[in-house]
PDB file of N, CA and C in Angstrom:
ATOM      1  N   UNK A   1      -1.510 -17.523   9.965  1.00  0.00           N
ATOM      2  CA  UNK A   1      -2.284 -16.407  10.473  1.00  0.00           C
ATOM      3  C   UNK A   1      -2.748 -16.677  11.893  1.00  0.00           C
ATOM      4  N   UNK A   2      -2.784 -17.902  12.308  1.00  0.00           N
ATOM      5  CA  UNK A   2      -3.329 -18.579  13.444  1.00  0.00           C
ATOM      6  C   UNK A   2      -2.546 -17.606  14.819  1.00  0.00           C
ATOM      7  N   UNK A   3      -1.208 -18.223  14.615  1.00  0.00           N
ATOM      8  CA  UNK A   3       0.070 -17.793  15.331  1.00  0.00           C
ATOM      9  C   UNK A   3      -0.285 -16.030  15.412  1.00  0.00           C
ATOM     10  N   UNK A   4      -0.217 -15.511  14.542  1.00  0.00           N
ATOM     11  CA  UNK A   4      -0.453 -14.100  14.449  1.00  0.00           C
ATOM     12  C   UNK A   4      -1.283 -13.452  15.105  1.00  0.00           C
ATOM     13  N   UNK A   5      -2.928 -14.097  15.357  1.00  0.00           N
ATOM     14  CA  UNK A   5      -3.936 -13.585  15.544  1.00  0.00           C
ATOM     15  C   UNK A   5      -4.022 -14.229  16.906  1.00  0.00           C
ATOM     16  N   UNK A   6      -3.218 -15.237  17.266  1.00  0.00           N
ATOM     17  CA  UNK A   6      -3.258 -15.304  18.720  1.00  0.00           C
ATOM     18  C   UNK A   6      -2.025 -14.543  19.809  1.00  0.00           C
ATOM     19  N   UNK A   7      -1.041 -13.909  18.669  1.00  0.00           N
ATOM     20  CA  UNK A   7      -0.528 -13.461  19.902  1.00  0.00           C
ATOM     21  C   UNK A   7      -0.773 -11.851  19.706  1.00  0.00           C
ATOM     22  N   UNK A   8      -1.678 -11.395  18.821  1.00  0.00           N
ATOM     23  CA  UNK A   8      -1.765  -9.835  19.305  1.00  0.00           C
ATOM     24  C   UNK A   8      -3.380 -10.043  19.130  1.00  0.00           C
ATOM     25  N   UNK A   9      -4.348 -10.873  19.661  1.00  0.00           N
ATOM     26  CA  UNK A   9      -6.046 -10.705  19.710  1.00  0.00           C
ATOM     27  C   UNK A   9      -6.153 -10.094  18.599  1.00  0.00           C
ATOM     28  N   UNK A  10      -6.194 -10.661  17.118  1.00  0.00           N
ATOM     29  CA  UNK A  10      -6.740  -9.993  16.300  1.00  0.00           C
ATOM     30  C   UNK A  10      -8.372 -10.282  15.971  1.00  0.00           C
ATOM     31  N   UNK A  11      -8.721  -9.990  15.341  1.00  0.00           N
ATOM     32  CA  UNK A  11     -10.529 -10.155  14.989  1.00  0.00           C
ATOM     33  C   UNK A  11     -10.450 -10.816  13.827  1.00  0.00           C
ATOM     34  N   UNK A  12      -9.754 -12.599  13.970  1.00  0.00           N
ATOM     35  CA  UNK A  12      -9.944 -13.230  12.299  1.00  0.00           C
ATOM     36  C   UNK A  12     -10.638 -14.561  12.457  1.00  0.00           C
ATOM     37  N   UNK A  13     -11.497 -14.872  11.649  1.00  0.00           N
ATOM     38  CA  UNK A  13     -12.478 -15.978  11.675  1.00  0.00           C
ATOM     39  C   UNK A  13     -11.519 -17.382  11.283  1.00  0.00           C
ATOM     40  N   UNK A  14     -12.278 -18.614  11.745  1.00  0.00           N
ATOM     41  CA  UNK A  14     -11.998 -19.784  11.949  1.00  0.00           C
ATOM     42  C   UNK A  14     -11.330 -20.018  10.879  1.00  0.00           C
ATOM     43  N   UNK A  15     -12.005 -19.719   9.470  1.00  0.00           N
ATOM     44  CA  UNK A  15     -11.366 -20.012   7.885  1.00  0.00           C
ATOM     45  C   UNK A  15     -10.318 -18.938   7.492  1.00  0.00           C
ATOM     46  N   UNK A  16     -10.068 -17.392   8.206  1.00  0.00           N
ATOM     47  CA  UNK A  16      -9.029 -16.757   8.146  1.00  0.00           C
ATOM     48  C   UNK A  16      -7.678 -17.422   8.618  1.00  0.00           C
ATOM     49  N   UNK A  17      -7.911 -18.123  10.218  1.00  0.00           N
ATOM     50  CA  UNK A  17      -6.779 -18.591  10.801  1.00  0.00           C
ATOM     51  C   UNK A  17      -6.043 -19.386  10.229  1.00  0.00           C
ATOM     52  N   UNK A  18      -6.882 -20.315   9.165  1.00  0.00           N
ATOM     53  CA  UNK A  18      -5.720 -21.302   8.314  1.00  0.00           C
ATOM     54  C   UNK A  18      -5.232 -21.096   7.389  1.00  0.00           C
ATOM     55  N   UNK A  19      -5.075 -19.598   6.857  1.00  0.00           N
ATOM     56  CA  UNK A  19      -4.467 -19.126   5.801  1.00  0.00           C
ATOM     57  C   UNK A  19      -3.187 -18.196   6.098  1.00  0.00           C
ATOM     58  N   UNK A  20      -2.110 -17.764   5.509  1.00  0.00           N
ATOM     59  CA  UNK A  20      -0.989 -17.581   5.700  1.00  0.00           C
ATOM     60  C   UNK A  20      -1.365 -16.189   5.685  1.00  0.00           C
ATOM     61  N   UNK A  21      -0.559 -15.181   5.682  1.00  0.00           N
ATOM     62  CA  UNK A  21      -0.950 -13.843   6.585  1.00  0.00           C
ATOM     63  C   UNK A  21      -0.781 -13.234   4.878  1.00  0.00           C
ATOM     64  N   UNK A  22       0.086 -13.887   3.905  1.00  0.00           N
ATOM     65  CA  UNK A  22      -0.183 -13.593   2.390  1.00  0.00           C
ATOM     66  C   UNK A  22      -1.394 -13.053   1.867  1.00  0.00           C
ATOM     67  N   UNK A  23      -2.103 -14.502   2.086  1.00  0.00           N
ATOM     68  CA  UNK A  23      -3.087 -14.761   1.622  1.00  0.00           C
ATOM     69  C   UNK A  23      -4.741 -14.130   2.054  1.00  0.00           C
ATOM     70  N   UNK A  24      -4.384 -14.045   3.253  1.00  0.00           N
ATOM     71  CA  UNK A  24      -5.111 -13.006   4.195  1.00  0.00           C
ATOM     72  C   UNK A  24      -5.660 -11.698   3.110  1.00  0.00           C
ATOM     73  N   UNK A  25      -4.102 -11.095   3.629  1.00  0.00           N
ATOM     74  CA  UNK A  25      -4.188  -9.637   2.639  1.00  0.00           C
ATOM     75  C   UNK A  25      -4.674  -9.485   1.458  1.00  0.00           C
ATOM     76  N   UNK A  26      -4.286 -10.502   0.383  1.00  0.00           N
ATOM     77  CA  UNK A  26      -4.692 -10.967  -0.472  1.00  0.00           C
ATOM     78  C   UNK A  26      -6.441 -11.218  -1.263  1.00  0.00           C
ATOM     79  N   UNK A  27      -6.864 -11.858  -0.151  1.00  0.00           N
ATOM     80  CA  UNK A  27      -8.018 -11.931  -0.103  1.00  0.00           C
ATOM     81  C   UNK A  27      -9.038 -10.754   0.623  1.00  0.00           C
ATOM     82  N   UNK A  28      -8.032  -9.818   1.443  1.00  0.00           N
ATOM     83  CA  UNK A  28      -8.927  -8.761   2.020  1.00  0.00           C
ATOM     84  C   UNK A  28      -9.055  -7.507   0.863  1.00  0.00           C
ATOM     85  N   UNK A  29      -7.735  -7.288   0.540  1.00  0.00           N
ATOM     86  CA  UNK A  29      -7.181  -6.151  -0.466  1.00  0.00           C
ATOM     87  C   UNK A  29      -8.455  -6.251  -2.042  1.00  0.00           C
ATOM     88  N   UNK A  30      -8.774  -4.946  -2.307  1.00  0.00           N
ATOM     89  CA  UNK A  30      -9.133  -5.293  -3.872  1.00  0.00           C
ATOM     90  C   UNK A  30      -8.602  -5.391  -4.844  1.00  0.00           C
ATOM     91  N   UNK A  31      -8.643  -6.059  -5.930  1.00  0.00           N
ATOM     92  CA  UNK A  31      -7.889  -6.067  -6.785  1.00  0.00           C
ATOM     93  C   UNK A  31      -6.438  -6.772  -7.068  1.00  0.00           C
ATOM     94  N   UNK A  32      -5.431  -6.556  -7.282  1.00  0.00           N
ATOM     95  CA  UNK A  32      -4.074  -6.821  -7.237  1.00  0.00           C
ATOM     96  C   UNK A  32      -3.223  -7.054  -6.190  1.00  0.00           C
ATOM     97  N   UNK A  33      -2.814  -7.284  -4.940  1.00  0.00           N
ATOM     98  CA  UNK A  33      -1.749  -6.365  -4.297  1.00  0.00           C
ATOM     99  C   UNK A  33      -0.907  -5.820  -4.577  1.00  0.00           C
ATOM    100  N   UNK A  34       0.008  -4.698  -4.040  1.00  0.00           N
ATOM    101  CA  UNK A  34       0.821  -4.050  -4.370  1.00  0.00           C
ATOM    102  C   UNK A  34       1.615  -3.625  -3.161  1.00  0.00           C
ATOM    103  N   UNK A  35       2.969  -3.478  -3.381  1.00  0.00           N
ATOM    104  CA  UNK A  35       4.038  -2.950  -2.433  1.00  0.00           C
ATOM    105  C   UNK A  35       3.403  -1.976  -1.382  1.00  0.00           C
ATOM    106  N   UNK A  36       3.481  -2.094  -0.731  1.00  0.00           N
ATOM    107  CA  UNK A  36       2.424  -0.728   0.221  1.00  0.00           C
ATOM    108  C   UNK A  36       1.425  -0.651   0.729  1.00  0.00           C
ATOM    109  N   UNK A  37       0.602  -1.867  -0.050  1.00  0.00           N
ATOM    110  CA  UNK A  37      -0.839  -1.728   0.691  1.00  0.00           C
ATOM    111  C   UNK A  37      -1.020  -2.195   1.638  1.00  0.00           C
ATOM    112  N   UNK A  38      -2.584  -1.826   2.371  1.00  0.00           N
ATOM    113  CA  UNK A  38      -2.123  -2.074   4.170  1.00  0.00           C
ATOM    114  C   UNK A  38      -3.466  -2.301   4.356  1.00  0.00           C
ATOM    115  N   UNK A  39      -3.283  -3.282   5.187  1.00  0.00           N
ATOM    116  CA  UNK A  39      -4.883  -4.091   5.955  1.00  0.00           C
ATOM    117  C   UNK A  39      -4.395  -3.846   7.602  1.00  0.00           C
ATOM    118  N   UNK A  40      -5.982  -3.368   8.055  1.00  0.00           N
ATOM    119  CA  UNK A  40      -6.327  -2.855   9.463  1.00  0.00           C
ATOM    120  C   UNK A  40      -7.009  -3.874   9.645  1.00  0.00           C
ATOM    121  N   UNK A  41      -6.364  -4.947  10.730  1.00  0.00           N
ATOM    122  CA  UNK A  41      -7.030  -5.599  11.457  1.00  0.00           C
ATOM    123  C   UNK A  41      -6.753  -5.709  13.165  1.00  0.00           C
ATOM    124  N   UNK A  42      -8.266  -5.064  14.028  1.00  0.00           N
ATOM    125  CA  UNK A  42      -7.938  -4.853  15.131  1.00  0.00           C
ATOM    126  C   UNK A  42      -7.266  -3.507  15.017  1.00  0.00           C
ATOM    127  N   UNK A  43      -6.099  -3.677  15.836  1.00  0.00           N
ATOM    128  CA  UNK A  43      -5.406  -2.762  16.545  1.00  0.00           C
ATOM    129  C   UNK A  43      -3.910  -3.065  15.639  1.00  0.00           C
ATOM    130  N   UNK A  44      -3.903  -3.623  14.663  1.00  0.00           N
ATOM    131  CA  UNK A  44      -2.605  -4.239  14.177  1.00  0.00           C
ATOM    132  C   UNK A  44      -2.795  -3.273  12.769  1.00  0.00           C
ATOM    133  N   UNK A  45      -2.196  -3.018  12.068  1.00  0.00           N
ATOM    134  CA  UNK A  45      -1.902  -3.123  10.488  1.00  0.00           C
ATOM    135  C   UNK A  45      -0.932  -3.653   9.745  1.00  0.00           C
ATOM    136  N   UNK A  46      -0.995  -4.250   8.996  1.00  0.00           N
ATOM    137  CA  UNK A  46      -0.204  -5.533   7.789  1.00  0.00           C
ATOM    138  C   UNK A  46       0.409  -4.847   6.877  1.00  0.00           C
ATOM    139  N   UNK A  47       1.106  -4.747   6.506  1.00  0.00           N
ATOM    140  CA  UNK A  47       1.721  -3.642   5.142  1.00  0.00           C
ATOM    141  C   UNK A  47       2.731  -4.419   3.954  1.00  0.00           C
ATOM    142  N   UNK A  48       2.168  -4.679   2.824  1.00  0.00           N
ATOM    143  CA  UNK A  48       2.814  -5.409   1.839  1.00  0.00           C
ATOM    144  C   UNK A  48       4.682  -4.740   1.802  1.00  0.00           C
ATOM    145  N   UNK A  49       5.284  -5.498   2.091  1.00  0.00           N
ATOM    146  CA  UNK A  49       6.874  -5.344   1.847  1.00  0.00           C
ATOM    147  C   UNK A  49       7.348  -5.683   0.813  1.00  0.00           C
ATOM    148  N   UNK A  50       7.119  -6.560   0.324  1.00  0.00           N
ATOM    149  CA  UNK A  50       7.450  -7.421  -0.710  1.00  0.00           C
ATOM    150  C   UNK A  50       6.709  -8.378  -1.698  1.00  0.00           C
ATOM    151  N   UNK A  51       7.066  -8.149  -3.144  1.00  0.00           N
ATOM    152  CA  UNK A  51       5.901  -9.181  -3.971  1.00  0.00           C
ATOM    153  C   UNK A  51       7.145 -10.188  -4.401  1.00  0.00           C
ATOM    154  N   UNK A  52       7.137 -10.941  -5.229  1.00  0.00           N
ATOM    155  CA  UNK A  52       7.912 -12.353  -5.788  1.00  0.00           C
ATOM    156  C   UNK A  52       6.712 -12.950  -6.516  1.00  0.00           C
ATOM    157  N   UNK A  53       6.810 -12.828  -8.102  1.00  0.00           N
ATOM    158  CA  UNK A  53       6.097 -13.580  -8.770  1.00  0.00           C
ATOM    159  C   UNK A  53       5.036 -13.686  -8.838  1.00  0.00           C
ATOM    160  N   UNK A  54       4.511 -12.463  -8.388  1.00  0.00           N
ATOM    161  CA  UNK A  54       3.097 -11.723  -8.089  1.00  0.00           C
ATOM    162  C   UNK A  54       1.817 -12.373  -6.864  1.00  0.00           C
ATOM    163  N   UNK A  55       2.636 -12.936  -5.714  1.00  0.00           N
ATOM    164  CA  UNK A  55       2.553 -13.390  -4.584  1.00  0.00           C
ATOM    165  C   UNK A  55       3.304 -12.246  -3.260  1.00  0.00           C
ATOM    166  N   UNK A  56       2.490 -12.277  -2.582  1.00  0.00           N
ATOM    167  CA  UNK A  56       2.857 -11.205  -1.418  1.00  0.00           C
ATOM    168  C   UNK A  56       3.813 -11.983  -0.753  1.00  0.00           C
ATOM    169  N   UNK A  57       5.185 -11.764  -0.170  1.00  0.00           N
ATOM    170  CA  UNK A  57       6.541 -12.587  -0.250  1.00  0.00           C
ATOM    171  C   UNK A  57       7.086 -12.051   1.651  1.00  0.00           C
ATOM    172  N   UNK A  58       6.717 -10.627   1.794  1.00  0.00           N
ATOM    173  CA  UNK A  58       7.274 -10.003   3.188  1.00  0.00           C
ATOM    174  C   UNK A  58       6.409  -9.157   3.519  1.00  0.00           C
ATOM    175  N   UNK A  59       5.672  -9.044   4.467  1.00  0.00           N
ATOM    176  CA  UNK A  59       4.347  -8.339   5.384  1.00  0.00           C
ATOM    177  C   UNK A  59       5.275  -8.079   6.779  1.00  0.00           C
ATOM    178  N   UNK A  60       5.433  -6.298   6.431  1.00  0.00           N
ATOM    179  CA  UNK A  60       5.339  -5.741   8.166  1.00  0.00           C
ATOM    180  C   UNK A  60       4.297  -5.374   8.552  1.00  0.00           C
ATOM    181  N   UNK A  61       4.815  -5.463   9.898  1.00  0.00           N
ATOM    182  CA  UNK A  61       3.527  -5.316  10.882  1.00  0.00           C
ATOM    183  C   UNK A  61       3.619  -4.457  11.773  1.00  0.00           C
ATOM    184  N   UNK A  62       2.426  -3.429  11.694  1.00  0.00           N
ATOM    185  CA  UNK A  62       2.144  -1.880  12.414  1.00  0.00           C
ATOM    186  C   UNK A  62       1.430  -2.090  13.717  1.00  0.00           C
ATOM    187  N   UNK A  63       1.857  -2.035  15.155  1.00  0.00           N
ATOM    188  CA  UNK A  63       1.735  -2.229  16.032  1.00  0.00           C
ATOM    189  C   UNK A  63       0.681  -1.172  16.660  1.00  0.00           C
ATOM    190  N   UNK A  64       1.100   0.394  16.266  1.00  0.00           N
ATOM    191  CA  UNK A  64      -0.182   1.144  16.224  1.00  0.00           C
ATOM    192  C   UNK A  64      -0.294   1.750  15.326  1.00  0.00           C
ATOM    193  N   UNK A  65      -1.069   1.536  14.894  1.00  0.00           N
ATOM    194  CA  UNK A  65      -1.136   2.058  13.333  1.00  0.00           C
ATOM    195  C   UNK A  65      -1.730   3.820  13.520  1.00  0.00           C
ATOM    196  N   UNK A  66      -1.860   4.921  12.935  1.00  0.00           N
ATOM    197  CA  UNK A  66      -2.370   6.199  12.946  1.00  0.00           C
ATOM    198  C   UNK A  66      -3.615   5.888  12.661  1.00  0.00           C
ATOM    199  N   UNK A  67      -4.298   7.287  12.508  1.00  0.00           N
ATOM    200  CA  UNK A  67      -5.838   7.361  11.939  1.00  0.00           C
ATOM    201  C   UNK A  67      -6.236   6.588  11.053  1.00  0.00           C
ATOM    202  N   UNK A  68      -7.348   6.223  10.821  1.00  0.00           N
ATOM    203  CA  UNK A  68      -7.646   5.445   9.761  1.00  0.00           C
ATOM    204  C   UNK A  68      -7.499   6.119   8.624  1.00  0.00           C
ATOM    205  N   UNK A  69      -7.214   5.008   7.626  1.00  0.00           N
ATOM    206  CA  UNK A  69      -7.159   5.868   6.003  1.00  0.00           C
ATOM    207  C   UNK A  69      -8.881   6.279   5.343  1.00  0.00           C
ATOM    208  N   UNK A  70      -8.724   7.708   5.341  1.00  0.00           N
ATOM    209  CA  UNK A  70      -9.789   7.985   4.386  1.00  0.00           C
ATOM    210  C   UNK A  70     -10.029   7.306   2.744  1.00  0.00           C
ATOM    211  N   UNK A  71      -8.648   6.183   2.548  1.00  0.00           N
ATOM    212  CA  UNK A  71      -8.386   5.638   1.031  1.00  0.00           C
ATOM    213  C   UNK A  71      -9.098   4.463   1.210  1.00  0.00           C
ATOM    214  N   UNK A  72      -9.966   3.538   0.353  1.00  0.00           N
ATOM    215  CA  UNK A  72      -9.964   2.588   0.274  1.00  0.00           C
ATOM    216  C   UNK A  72      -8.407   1.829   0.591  1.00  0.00           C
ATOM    217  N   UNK A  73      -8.415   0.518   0.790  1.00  0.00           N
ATOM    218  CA  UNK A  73      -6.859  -0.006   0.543  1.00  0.00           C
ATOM    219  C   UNK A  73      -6.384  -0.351  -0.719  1.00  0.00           C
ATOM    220  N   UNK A  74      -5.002  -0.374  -0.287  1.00  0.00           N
ATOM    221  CA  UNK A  74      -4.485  -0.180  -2.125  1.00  0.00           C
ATOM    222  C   UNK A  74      -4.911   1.272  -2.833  1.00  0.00           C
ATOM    223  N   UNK A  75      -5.568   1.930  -2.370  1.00  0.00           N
ATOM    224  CA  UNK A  75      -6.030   3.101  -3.527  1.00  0.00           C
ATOM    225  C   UNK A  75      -4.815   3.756  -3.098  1.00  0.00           C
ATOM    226  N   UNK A  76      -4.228   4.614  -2.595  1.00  0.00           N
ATOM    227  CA  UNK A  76      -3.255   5.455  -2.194  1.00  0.00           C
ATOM    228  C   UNK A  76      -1.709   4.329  -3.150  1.00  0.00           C
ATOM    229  N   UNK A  77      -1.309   3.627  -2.236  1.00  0.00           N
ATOM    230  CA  UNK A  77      -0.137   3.142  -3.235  1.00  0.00           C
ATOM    231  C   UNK A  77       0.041   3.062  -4.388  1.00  0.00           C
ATOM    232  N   UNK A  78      -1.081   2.608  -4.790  1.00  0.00           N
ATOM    233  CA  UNK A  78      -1.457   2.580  -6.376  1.00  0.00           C
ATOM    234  C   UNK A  78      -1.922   4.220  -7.255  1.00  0.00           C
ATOM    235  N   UNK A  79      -2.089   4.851  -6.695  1.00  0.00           N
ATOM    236  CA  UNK A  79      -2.026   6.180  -6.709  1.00  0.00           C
ATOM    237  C   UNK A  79      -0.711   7.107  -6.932  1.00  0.00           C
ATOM    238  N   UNK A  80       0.059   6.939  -6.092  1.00  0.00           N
ATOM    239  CA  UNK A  80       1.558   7.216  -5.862  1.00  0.00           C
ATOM    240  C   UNK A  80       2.402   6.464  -6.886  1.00  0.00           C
ATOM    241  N   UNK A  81       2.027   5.029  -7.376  1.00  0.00           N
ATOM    242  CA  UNK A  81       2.587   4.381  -7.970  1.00  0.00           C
ATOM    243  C   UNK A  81       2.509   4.907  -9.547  1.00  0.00           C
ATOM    244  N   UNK A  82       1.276   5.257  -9.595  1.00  0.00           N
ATOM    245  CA  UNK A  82       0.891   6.204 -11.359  1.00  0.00           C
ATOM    246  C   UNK A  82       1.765   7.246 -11.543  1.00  0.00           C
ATOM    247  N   UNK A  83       2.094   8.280 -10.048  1.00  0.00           N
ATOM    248  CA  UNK A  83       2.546   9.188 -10.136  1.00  0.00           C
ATOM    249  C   UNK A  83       3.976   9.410 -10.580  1.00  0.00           C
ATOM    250  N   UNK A  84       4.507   8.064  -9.479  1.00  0.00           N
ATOM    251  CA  UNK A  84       6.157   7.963  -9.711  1.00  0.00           C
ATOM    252  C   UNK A  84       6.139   7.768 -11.552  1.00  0.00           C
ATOM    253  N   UNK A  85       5.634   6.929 -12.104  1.00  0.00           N
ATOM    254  CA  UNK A  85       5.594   6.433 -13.472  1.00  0.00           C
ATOM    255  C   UNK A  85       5.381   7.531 -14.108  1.00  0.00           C
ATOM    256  N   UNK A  86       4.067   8.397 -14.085  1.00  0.00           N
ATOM    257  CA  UNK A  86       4.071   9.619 -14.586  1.00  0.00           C
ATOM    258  C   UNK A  86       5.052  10.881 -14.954  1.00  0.00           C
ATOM    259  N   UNK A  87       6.069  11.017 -13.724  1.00  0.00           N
ATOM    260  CA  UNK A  87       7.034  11.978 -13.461  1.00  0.00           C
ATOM    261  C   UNK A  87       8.197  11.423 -14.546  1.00  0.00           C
ATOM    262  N   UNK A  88       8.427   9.956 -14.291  1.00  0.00           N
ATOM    263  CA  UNK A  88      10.302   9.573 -15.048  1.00  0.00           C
ATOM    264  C   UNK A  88       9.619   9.601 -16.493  1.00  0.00           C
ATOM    265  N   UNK A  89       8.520   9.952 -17.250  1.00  0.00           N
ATOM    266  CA  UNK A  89       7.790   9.967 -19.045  1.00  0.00           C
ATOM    267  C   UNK A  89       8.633  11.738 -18.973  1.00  0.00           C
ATOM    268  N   UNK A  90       9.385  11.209 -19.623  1.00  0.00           N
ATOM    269  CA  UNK A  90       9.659  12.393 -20.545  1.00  0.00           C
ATOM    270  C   UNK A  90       8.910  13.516 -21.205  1.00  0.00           C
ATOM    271  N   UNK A  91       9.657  14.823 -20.929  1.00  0.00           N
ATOM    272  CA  UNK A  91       8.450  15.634 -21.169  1.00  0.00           C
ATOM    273  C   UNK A  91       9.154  16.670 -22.310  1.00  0.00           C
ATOM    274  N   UNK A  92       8.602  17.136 -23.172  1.00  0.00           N
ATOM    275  CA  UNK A  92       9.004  17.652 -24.554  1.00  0.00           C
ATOM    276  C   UNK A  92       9.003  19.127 -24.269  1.00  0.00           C
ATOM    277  N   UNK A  93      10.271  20.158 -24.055  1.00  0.00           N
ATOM    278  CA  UNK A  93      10.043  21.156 -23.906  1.00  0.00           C
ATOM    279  C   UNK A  93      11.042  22.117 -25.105  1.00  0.00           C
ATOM    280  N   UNK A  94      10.207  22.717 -26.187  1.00  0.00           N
ATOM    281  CA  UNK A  94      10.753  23.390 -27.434  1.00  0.00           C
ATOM    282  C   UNK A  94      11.877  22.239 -28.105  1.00  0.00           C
ATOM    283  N   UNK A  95      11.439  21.115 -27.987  1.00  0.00           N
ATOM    284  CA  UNK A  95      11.844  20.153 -28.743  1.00  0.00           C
ATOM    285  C   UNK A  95      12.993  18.960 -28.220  1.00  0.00           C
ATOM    286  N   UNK A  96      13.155  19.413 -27.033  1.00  0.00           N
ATOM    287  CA  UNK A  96      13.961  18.467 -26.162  1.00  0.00           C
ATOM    288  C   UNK A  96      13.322  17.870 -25.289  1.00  0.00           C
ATOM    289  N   UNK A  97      13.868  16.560 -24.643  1.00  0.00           N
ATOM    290  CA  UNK A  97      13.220  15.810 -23.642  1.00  0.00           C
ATOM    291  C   UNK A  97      13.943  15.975 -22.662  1.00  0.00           C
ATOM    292  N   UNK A  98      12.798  16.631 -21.652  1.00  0.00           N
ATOM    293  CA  UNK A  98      13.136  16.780 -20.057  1.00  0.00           C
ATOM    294  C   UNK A  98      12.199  15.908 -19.349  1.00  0.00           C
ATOM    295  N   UNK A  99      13.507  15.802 -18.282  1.00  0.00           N
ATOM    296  CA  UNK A  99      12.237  15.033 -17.015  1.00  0.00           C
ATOM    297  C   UNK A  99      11.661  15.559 -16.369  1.00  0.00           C
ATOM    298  N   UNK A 100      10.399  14.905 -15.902  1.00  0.00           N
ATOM    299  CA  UNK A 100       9.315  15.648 -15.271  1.00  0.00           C
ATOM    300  C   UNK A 100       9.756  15.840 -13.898  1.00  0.00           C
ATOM    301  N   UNK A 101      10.791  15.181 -13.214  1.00  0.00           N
ATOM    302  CA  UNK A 101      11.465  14.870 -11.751  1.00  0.00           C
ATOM    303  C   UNK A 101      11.922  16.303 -11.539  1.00  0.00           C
ATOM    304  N   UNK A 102      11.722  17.589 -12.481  1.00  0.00           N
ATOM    305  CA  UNK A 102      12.892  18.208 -12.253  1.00  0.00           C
ATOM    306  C   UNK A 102      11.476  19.151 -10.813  1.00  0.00           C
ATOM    307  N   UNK A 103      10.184  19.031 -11.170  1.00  0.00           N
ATOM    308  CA  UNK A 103       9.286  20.001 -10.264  1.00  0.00           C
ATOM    309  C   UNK A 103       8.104  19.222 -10.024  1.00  0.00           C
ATOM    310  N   UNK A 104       7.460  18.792  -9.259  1.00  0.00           N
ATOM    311  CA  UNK A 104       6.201  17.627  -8.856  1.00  0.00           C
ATOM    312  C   UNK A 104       5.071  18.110  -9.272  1.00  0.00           C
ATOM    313  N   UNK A 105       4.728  17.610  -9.619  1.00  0.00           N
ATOM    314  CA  UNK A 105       3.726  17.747 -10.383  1.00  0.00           C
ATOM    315  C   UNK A 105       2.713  18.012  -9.530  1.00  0.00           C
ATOM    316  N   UNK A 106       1.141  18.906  -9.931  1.00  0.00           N
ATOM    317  CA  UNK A 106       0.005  18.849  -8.952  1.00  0.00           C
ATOM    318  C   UNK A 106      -0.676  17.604  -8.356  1.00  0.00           C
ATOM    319  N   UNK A 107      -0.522  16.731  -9.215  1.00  0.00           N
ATOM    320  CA  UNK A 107      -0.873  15.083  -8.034  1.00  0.00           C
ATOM    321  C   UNK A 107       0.017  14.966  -7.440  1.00  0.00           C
ATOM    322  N   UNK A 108       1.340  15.210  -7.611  1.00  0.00           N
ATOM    323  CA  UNK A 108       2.280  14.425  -6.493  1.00  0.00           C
ATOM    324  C   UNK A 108       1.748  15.387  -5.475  1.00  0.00           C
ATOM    325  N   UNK A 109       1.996  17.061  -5.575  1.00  0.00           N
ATOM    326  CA  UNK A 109       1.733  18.119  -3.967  1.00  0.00           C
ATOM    327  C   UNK A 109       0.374  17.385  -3.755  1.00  0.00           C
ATOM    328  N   UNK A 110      -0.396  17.118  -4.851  1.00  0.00           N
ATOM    329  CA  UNK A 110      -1.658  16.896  -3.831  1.00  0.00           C
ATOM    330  C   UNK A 110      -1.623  15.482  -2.942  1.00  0.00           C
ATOM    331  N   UNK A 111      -0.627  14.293  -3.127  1.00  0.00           N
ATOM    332  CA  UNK A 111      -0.846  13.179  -2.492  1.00  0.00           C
ATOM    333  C   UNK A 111       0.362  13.579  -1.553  1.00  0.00           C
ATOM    334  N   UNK A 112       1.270  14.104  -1.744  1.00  0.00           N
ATOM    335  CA  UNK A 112       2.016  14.485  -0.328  1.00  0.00           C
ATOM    336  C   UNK A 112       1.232  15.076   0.376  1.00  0.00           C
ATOM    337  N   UNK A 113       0.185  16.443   0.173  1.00  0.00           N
ATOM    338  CA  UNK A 113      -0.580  17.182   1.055  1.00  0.00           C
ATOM    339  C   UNK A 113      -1.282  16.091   1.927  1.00  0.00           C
ATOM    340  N   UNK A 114      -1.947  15.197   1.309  1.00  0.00           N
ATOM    341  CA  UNK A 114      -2.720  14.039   1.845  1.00  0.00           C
ATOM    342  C   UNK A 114      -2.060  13.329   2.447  1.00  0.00           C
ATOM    343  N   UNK A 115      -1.188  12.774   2.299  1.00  0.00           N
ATOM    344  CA  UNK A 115      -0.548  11.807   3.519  1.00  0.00           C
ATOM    345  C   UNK A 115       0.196  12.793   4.689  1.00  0.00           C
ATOM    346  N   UNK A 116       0.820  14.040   4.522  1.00  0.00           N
ATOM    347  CA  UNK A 116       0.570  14.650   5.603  1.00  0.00           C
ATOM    348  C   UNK A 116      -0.523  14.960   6.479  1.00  0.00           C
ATOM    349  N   UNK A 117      -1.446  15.230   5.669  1.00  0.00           N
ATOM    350  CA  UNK A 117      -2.907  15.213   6.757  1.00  0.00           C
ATOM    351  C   UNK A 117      -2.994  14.055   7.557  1.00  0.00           C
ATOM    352  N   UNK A 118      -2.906  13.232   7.552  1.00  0.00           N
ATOM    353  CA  UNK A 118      -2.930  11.824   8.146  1.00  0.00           C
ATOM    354  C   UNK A 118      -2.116  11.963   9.467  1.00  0.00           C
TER     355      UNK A 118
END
């Protein structure tokens, strides 16, 4: 994280710098991490790419990031993530199973509406 935070001036303390940019997120994020979630530090944002064995594995990095998120972090991915799961559950219509993929559901328009606002 050292390397990181010295070549774009980020805002990370003495005990941040000796931790790997993983672990960072990790420790900033609530809860779990997850594919997607994103830490604002400075002028930079971090964005989980990749997990492996439930360790954060590949972090891109947002050079200018947009508006700030009105989401806590992690809330939005993990949000989207219910949704995708929600849609492929089979849905029982006069006794057959259809997928829900076939029309989005009111959370999905409403979290597309929302990340368009952004």
């Amino acid at each position: 994280m050292s390397a990181l935070a010295d070549e774009y001036d980020l805002p990370v303390s003495r005990q941040q710098r000796d931790l790997t940019v993983g672990a960072l997120m990790a420790a900033l994020l609530p809860g779990t991490p997850n594919i997607g979630d994103r830490v604002t530090l400075g002028t930079v944002e971090l964005v989980i790419r990749d997990m492996r064995d439930g360790e954060i594995a590949e972090v891109g990095l947002i050079l200018e990031p947009g508006r700030p998120h009105l989401l806590p972090p992690g809330l939005l991915s993990r949000a989207q993530a219910v949704a995708r799961r929600l849609r492929r559950r089979p849905v029982s219509v006069d006794g057959t199973a259809e997928s829900a993929e076939r029309r989005p559901s009111r959370l999905t328009a409403f979290w597309h509406a929302l990340i368009r606002r952004r």
